[in-house]
C-alpha atoms as a PDB file:
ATOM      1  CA  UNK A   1       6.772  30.328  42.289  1.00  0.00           C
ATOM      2  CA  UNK A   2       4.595  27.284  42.839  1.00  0.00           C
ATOM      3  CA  UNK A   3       5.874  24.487  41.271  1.00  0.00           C
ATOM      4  CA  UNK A   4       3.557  22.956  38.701  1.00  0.00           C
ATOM      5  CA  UNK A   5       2.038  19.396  39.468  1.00  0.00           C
ATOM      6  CA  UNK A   6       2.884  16.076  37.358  1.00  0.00           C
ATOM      7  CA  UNK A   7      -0.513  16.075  36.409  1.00  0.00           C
ATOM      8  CA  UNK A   8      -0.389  20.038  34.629  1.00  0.00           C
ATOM      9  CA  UNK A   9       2.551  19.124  32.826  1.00  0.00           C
ATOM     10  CA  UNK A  10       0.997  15.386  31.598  1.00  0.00           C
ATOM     11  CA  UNK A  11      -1.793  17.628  30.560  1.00  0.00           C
ATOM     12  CA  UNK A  12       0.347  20.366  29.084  1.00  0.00           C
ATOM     13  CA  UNK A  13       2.283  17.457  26.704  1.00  0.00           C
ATOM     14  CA  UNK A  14      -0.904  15.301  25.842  1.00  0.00           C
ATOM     15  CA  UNK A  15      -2.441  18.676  24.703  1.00  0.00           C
ATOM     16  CA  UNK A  16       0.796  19.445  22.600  1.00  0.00           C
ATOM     17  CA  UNK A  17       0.839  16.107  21.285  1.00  0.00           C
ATOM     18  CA  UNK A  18      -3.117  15.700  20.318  1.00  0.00           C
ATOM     19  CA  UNK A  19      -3.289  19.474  19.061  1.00  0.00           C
ATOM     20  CA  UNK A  20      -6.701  19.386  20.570  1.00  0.00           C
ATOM     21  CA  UNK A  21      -8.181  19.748  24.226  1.00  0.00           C
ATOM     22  CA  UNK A  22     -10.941  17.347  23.697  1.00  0.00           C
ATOM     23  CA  UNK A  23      -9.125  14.229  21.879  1.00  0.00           C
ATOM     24  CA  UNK A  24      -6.642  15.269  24.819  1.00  0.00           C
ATOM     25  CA  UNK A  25      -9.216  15.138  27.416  1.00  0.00           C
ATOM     26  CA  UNK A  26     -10.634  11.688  26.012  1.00  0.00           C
ATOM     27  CA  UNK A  27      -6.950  10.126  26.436  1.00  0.00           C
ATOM     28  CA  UNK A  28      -6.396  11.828  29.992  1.00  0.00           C
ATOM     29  CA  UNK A  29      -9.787  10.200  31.118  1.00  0.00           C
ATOM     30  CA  UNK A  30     -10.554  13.886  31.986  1.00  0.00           C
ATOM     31  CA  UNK A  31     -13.656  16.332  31.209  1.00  0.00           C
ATOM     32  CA  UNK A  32     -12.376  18.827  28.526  1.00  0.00           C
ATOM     33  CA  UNK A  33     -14.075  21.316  31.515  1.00  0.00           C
ATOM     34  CA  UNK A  34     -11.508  20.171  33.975  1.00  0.00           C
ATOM     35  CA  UNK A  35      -8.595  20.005  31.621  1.00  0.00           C
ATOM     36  CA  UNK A  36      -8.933  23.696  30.439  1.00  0.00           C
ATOM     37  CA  UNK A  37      -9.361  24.772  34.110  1.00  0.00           C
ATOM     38  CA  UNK A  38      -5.718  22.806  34.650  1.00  0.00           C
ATOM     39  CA  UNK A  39      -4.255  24.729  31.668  1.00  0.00           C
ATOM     40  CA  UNK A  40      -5.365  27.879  32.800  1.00  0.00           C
ATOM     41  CA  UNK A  41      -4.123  27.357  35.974  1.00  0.00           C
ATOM     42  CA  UNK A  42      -0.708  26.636  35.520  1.00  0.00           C
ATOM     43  CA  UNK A  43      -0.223  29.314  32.918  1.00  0.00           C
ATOM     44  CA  UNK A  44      -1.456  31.746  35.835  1.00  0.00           C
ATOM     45  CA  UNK A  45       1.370  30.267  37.784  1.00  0.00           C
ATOM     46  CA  UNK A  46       3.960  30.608  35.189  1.00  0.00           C
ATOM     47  CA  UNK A  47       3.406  33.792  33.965  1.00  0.00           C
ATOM     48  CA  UNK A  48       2.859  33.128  30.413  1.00  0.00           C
ATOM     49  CA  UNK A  49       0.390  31.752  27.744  1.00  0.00           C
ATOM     50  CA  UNK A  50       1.611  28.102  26.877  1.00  0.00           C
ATOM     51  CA  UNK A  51      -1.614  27.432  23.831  1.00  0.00           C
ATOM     52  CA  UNK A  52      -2.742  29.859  21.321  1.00  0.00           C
ATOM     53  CA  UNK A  53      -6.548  28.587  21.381  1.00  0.00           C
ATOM     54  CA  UNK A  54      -9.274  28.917  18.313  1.00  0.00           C
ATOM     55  CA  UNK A  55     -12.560  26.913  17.959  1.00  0.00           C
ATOM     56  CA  UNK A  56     -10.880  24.723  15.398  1.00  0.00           C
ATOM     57  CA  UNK A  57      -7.344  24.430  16.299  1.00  0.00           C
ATOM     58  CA  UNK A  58      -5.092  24.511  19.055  1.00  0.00           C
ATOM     59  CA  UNK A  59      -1.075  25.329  18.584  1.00  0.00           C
ATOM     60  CA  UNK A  60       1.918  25.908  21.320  1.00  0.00           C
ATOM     61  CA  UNK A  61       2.870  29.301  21.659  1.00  0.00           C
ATOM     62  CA  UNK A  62       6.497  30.018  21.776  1.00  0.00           C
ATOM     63  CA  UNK A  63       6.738  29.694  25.458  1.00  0.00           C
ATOM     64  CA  UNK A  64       4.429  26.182  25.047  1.00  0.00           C
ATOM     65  CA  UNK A  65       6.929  24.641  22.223  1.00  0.00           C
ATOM     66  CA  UNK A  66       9.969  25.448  24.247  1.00  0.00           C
ATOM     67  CA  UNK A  67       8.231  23.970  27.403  1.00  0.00           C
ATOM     68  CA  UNK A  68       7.508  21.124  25.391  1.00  0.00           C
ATOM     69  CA  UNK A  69      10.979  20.391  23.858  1.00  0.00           C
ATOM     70  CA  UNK A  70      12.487  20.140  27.778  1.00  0.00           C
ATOM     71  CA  UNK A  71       9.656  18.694  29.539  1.00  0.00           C
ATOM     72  CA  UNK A  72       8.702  15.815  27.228  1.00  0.00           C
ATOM     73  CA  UNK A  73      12.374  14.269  27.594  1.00  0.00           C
ATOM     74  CA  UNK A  74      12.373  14.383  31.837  1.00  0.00           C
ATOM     75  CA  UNK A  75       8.691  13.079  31.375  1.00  0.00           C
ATOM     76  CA  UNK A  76       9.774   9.933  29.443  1.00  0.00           C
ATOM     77  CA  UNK A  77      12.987   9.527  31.754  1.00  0.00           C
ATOM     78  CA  UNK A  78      10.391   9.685  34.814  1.00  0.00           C
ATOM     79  CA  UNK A  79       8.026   6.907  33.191  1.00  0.00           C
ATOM     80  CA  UNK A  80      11.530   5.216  33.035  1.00  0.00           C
ATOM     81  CA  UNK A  81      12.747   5.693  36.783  1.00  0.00           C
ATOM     82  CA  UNK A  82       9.146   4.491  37.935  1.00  0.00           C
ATOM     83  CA  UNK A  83       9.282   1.454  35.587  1.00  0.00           C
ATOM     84  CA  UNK A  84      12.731   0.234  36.954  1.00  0.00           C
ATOM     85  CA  UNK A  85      11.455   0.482  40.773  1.00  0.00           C
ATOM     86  CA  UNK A  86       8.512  -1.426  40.273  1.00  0.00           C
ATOM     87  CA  UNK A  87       8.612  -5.125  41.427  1.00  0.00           C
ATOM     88  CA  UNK A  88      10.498  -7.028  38.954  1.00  0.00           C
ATOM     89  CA  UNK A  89       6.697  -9.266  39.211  1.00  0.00           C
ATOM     90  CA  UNK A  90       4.845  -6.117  37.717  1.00  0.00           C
ATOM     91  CA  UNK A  91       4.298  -5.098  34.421  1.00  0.00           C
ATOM     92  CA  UNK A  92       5.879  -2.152  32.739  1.00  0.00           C
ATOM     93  CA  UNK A  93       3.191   0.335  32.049  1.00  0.00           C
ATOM     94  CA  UNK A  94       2.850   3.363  30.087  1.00  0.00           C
ATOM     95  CA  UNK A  95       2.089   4.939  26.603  1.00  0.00           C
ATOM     96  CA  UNK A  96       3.487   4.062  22.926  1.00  0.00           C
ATOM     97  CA  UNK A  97       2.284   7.193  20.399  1.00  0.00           C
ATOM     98  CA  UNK A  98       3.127   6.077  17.414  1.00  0.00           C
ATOM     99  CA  UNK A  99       2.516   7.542  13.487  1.00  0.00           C
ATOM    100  CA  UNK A 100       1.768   5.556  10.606  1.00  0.00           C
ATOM    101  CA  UNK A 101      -0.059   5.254   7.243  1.00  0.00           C
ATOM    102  CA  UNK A 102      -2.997   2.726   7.423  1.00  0.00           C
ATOM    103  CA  UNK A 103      -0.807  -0.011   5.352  1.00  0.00           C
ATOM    104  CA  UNK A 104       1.768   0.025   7.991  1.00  0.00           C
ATOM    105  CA  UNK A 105      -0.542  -0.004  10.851  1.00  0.00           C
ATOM    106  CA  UNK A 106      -2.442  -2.941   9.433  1.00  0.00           C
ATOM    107  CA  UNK A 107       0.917  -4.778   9.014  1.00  0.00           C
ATOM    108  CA  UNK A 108       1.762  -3.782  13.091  1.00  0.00           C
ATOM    109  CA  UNK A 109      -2.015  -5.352  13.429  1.00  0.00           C
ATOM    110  CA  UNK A 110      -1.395  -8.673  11.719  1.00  0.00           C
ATOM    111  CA  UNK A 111       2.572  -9.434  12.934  1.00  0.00           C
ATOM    112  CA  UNK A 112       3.577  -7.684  16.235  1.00  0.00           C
ATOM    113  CA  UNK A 113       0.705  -6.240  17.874  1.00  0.00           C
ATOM    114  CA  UNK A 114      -0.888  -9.647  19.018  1.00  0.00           C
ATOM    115  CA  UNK A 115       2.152 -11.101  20.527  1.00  0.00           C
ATOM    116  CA  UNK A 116       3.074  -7.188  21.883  1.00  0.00           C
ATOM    117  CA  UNK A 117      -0.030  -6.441  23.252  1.00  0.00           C
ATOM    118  CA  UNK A 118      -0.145  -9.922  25.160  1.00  0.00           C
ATOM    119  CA  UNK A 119       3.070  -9.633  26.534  1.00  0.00           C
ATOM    120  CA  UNK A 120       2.868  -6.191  27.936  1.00  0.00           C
ATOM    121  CA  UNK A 121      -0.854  -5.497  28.951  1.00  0.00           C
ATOM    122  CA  UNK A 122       0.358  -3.006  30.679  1.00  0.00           C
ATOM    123  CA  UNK A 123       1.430  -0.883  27.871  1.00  0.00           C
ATOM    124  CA  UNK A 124      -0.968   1.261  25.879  1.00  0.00           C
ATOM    125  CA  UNK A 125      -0.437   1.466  22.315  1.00  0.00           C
ATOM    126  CA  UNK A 126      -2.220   4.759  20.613  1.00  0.00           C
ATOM    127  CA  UNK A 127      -1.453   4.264  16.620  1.00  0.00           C
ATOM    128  CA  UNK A 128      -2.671   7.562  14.617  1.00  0.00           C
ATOM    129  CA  UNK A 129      -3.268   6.602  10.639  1.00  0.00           C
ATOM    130  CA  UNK A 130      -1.578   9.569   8.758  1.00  0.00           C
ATOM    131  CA  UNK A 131      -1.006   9.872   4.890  1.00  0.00           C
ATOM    132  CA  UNK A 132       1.378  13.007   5.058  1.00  0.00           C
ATOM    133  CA  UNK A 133       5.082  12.321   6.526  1.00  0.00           C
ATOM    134  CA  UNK A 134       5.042  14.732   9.885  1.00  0.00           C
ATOM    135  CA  UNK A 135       7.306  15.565  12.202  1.00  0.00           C
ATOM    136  CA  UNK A 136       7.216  13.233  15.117  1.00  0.00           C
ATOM    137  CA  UNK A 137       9.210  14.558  17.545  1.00  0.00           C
ATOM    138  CA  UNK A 138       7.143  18.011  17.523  1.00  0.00           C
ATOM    139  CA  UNK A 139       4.276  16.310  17.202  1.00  0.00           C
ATOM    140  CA  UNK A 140       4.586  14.607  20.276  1.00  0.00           C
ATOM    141  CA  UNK A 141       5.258  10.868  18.958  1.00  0.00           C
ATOM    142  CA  UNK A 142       7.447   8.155  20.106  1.00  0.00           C
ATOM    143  CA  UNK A 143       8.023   6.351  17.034  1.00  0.00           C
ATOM    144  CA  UNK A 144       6.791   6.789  13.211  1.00  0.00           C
ATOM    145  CA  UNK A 145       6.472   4.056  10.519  1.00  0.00           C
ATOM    146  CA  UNK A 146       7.301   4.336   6.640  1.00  0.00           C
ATOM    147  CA  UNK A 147       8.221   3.280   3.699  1.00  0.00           C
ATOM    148  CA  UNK A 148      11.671   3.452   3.897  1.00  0.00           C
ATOM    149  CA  UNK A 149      12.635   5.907   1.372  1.00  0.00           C
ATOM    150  CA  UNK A 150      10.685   8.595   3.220  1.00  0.00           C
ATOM    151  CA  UNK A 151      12.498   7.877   6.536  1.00  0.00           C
ATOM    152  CA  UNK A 152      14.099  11.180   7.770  1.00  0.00           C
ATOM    153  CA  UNK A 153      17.839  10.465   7.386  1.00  0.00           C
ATOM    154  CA  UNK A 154      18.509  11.711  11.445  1.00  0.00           C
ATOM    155  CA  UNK A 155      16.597   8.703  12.787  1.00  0.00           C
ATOM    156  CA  UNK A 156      16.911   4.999  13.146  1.00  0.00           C
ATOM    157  CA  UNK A 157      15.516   2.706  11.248  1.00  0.00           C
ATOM    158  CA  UNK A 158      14.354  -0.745  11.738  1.00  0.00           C
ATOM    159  CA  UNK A 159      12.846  -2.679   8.893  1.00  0.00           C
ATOM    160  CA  UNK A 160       9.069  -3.895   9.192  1.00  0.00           C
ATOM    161  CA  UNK A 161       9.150  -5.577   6.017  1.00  0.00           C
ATOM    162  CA  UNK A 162      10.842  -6.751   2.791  1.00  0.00           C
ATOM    163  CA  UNK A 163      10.240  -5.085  -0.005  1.00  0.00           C
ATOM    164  CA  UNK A 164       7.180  -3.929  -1.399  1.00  0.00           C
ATOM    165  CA  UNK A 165       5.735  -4.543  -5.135  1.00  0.00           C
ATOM    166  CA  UNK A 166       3.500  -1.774  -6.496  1.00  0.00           C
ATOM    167  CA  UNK A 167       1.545  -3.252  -9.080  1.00  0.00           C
ATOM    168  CA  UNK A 168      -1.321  -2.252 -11.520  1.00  0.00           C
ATOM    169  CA  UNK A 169      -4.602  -4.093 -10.964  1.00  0.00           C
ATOM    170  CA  UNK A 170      -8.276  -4.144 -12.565  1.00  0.00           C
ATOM    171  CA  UNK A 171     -11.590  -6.127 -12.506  1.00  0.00           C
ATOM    172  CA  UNK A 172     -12.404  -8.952 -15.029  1.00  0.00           C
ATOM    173  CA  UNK A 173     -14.917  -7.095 -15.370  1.00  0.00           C
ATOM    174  CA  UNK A 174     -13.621  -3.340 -15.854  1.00  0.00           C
ATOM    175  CA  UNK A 175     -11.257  -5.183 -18.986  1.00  0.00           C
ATOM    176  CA  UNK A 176     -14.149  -6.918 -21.075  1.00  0.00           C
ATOM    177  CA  UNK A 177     -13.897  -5.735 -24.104  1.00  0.00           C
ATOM    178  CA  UNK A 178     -11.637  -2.865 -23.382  1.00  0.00           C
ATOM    179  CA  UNK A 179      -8.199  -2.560 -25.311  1.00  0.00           C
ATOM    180  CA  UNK A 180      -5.559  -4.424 -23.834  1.00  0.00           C
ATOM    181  CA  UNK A 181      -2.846  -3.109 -21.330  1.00  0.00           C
ATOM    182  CA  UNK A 182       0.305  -4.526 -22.647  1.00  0.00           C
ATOM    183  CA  UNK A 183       2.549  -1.055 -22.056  1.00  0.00           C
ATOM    184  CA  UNK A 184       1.933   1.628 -19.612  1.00  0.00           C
ATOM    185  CA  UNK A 185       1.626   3.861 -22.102  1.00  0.00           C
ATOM    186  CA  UNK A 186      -1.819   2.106 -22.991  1.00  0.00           C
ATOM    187  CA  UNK A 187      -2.884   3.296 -19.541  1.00  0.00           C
ATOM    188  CA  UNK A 188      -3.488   6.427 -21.090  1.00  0.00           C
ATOM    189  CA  UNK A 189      -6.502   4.772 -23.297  1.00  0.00           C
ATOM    190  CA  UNK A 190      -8.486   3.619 -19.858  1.00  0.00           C
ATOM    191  CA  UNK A 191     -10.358   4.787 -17.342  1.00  0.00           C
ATOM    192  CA  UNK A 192      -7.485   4.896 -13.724  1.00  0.00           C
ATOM    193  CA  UNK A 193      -8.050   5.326 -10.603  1.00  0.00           C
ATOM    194  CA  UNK A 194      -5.993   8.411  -9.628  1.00  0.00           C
ATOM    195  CA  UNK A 195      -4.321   9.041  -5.960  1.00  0.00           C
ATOM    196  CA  UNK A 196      -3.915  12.275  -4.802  1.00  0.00           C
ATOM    197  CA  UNK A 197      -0.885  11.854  -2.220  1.00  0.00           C
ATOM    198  CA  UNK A 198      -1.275  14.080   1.512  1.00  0.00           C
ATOM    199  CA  UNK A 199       0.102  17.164   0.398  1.00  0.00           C
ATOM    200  CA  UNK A 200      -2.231  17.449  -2.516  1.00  0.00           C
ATOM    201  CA  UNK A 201      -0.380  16.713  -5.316  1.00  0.00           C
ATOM    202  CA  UNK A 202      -1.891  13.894  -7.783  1.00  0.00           C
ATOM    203  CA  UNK A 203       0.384  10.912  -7.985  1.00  0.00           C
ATOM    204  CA  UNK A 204       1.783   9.830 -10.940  1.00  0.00           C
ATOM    205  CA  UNK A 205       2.497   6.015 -11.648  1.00  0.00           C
ATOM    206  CA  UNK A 206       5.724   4.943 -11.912  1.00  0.00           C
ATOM    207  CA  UNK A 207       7.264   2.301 -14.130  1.00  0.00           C
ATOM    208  CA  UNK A 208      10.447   0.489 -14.586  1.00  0.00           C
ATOM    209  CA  UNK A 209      11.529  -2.014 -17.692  1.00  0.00           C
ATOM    210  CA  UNK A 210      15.471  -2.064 -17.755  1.00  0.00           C
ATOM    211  CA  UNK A 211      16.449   1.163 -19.175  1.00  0.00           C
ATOM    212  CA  UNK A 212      13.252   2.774 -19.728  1.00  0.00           C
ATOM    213  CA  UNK A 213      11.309   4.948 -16.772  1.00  0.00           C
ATOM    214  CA  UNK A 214       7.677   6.057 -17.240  1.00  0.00           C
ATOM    215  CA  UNK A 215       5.651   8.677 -14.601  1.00  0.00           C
ATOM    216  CA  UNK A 216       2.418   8.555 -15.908  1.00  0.00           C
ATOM    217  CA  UNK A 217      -0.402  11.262 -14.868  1.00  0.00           C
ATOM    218  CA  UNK A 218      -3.271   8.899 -16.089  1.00  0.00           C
ATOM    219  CA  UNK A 219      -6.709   9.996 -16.844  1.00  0.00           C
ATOM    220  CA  UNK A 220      -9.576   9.031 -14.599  1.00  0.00           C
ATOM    221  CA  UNK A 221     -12.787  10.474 -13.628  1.00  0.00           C
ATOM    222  CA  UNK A 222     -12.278   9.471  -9.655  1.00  0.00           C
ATOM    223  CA  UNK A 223      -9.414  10.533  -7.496  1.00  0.00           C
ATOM    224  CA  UNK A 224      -8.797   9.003  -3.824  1.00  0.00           C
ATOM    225  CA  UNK A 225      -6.373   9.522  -1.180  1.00  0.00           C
ATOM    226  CA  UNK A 226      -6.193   5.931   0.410  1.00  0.00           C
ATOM    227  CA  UNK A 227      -5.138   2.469  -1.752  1.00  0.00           C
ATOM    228  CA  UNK A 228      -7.555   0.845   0.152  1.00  0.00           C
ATOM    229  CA  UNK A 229     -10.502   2.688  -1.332  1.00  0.00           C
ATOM    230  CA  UNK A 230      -8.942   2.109  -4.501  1.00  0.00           C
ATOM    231  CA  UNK A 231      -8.429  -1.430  -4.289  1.00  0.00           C
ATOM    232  CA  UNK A 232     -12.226  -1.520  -3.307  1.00  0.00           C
ATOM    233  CA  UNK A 233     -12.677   0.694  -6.363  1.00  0.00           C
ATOM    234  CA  UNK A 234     -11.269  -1.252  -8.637  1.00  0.00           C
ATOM    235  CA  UNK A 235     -13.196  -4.540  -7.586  1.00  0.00           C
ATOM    236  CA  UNK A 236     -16.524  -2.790  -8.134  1.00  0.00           C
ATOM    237  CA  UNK A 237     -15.590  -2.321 -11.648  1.00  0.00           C
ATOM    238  CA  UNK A 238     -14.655   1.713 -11.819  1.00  0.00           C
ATOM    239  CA  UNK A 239     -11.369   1.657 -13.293  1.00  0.00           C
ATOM    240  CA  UNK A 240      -7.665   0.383 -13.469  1.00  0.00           C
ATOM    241  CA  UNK A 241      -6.082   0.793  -9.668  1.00  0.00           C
ATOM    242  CA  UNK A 242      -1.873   1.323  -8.659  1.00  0.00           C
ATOM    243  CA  UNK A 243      -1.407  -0.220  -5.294  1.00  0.00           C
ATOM    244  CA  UNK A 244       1.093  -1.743  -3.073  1.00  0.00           C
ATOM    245  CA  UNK A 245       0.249  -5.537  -3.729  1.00  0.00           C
ATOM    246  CA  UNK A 246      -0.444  -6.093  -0.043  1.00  0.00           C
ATOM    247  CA  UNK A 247      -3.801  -4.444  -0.453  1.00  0.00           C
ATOM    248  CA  UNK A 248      -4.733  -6.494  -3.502  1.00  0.00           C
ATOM    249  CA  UNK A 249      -4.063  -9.747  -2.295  1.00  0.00           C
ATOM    250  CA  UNK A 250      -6.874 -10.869  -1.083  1.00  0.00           C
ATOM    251  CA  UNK A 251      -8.651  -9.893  -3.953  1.00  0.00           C
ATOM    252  CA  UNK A 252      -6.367 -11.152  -6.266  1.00  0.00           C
ATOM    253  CA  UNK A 253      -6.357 -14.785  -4.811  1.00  0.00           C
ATOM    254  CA  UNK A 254      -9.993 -14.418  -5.307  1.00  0.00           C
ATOM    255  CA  UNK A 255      -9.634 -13.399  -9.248  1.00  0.00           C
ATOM    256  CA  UNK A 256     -12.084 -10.292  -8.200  1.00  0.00           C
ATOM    257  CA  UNK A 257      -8.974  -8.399  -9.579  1.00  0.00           C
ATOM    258  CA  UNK A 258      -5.895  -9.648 -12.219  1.00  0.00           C
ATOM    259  CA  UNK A 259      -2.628  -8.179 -12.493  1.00  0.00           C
ATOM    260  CA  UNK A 260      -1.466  -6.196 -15.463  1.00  0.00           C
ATOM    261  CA  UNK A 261       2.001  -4.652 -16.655  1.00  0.00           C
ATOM    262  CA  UNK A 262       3.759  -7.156 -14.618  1.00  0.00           C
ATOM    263  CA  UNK A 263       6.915  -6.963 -16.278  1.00  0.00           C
ATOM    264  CA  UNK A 264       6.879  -3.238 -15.636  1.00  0.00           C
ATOM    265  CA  UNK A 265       6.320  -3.577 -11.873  1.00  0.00           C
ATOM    266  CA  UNK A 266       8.709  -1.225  -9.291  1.00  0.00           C
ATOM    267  CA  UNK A 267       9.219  -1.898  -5.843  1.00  0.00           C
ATOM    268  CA  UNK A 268       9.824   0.030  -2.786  1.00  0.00           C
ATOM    269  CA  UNK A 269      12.599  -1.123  -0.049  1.00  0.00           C
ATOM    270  CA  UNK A 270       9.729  -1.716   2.004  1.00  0.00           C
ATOM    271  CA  UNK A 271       8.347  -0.237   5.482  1.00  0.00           C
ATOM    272  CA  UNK A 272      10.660   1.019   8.689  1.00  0.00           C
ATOM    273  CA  UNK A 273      10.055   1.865  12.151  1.00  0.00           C
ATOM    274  CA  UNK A 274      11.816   4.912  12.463  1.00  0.00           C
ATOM    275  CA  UNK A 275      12.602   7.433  15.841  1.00  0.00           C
ATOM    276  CA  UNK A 276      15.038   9.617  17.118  1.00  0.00           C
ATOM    277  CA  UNK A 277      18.625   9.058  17.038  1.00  0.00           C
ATOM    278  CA  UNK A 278      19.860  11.375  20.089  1.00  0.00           C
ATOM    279  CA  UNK A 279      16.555  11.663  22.126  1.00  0.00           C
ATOM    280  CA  UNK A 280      16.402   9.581  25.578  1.00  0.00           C
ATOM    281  CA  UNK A 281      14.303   6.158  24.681  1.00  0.00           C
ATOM    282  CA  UNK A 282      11.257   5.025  26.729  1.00  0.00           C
ATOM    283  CA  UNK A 283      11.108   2.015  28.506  1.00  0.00           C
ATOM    284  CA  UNK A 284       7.802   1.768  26.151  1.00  0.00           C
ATOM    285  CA  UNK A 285       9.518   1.942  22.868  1.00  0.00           C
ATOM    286  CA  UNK A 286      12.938   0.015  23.716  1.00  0.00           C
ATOM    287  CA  UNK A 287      10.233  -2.659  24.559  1.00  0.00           C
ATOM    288  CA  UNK A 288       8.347  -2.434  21.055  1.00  0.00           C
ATOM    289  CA  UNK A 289      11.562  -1.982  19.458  1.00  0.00           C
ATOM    290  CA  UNK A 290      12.757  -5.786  21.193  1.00  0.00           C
ATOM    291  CA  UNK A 291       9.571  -7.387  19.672  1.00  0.00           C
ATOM    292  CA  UNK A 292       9.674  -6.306  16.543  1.00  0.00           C
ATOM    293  CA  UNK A 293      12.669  -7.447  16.524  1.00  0.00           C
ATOM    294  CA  UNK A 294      12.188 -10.698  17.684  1.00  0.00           C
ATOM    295  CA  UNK A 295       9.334 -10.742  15.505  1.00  0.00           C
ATOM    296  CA  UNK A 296      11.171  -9.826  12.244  1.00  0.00           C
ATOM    297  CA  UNK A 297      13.823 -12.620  13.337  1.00  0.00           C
ATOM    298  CA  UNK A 298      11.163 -15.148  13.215  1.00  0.00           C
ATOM    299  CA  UNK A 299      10.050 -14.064   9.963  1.00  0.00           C
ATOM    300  CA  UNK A 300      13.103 -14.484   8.347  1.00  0.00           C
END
């Protein structure tokens, strides 16, 4: 049998990893054209179909998924072997997939990213904002970031932040002559702006004062799926807003939005980097993984 060329199987794992030929054809640098033909052609060679293909979706057969599971591993161990017989004057090189909500990738933006990005510009660094917890390994990811609560328990965690407050917000405006918002329970007198979390269930606010515990389904007329939108919500005056305080702060230092129910406020442990315990590490991530901890060492 002919053996299949580096290229098929970086195209092969891209594919698997983007779940679609043409955002895998964009990162390839290829023409989606060209990249189909290579498919094609090395599942002629091999025998057997590697992508069950619609107009709207593209998944790994059962042949493609175990494919996948022992070629991304030698792939990544490759990338390594060429990285440690380059010229000790070169740069490392390569790709860093990672998953993340939209806070944590802002936080990556703002703390290691600059001094990441100027150390290894060499290194290409896809981030992909996602609100639902996947499966990075089968999705073809290095690394994920979370809060750490939702961290699978099989992988390794490195903390990105302290902890996290989660605390009720609302416009000067919005509380004019509205009734005040002394106990959460008065939330259920106001118009809220209510978050429906990825898998489609509405979230329900949570609050903590000593012993007591409230998970409140408020009542609102608009539902969102990002706290960004409802932080921006909230400052144009539609209703009360339940964010992670990082989102409000500018607004807050502003006074475009005031805090309520302080005494009631929760926190979470905060947000992790998180990846495989037993799978072979990159050069790319061991890297990342260095500077944010260097980073996080200068931060505390």
């Amino acid at each position: 049998m002919k053996r299949p060329s580096w290229n098929e199987l970086q195209a092969v794992k891209t594919i698997a990893g983007q779940r679609s030929f043409r955002r895998a054809a964009e990162v390839l640098g290829l023409k989606r054209s060209t990249l189909s033909h290579t498919v094609k052609g090395l599942e002629a060679t091999l025998g057997v179909q590697l992508f069950h293909r619609t107009t709207r979706s593209v998944a790994l057969t059962e042949a493609g998924e175990i494919l996948i599971a022992r070629l991304a591993p030698l792939l990544a161990e490759m990338d390594d072997l060429l990285n440690d017989v380059t010229a000790s004057g070169q740069q490392p090189y390569g790709t860093l997939r990672i998953s993340a909500s939209d806070a944590a990738i802002s936080l990556l933006l703002e703390k290691v990213l600059p001094t990441f990005i100027q150390q290894k510009p060499g290194i290409e660094i896809d981030l992909v904002a996602q609100g639902q917890l996947i499966d990075i390994v089968a999705q073809g990811f290095d690394a994920g970031i979370r809060l750490i609560e939702d961290v699978p328990k099989d992988m390794v965690a490195i903390a990105l932040s302290g902890p996290l407050r989660f605390i009720t917000v609302a416009s000067p405006g919005y509380l004019a002559g509205r009734p005040k918002i002394m106990h959460p329970q008065d939330l259920m007198q106001h118009t809220c702006l209510r978050q429906r979390l990825p898998g489609g269930k509405r979230y329900h606010w949570e609050y903590q004062q000593h012993e007591q515990q409230f998970a409140l389904d408020v009542p609102g007329s608009l539902t969102l799926d990002s706290s960004a939108l409802m932080v921006e919500a909230a400052v144009a005056g539609l209703g009360v807003a339940y964010v992670p305080e990082r989102y409000a702060r500018q607004w807050l230092d502003t006074q475009r939005l005031v805090t309520l129910l302080d005494d009631w406020t929760i926190a979470s442990q905060g947000i992790a980097l998180y990846f495989p315990q037993h799978r072979h590490m990159s050069v790319v991530l061991r890297l990342f993984i260095d500077t944010v901890k260097v980073v996080m060492r200068g931060r505390a």
